[in-house]
Protein backbone atom coordinates (compact mmCIF):
# COMPACT_ATOMS: atom_id res chain seq x y z
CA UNK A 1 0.00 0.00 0.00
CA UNK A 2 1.33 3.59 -1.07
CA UNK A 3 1.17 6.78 0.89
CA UNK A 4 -0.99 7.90 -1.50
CA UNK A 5 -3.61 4.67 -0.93
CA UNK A 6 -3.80 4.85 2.81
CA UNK A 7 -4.03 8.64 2.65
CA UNK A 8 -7.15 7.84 0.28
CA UNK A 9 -8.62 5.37 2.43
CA UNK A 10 -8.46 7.59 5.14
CA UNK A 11 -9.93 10.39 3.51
CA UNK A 12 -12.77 8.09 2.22
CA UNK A 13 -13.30 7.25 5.83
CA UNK A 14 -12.73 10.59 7.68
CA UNK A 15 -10.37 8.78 10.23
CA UNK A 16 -7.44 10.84 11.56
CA UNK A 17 -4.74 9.51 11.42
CA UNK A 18 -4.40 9.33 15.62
CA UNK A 19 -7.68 7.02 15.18
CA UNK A 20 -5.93 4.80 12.95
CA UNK A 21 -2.68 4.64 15.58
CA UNK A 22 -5.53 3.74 18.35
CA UNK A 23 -7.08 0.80 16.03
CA UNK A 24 -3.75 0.01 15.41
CA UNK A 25 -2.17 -0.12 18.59
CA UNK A 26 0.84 2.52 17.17
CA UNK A 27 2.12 6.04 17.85
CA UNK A 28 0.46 8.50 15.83
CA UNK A 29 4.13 9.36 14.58
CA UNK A 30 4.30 5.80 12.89
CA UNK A 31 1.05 6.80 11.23
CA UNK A 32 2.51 9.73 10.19
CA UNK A 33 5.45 7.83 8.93
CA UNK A 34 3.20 5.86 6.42
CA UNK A 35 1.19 8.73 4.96
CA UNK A 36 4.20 10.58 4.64
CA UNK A 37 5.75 7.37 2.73
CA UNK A 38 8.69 7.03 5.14
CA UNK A 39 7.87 4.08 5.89
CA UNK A 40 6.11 1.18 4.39
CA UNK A 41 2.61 0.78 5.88
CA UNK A 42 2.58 -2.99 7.46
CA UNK A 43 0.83 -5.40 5.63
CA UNK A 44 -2.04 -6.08 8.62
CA UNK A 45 -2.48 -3.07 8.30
CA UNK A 46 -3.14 -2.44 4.92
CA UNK A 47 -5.21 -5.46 4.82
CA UNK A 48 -7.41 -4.07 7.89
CA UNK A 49 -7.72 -0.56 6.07
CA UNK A 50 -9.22 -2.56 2.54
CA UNK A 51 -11.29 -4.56 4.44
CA UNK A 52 -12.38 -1.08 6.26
CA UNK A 53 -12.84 0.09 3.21
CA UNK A 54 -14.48 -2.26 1.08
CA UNK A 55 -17.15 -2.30 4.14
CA UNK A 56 -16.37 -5.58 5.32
CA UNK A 57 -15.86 -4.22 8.11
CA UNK A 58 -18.71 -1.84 9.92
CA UNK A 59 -18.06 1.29 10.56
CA UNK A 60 -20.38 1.45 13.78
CA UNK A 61 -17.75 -1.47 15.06
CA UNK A 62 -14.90 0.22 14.01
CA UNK A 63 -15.63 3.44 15.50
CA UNK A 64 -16.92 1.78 18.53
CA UNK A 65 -13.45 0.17 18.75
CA UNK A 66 -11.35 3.54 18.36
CA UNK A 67 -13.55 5.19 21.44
CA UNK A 68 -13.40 2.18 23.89
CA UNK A 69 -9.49 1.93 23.20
């Protein structure tokens, strides 16, 4: 997955990026890292940001997820 993917996905989703370091269990830095294209976003987590976005995945879990974290 590219920078420019996961910064798509998240757009699509409206998730900041310090909700995807919360889902993910990461520092909002290594987020940042990823949609800068420093770094290469981990496979798991591309695969959890597809499924998120191809709605396999709801959104009411996902969110509910991000809060309770």
């Amino acid at each position: 997955m590219t920078a420019a993917e996961i910064n798509a996905i998240l757009g699509r989703l409206k998730m900041r990026q310090t909700d995807l370091a919360v889902l993910a269990s990461v520092t909002a830095r290594s987020v940042n890292n990823w949609t800068s294209g420093r770094w290469p976003v981990p496979r798991p987590i591309a695969i959890l940001l597809r499924a998120i976005d191809q709605g396999r995945i709801p959104d009411e879990w996902l969110f509910d997820q991000v809060r309770t974290t």
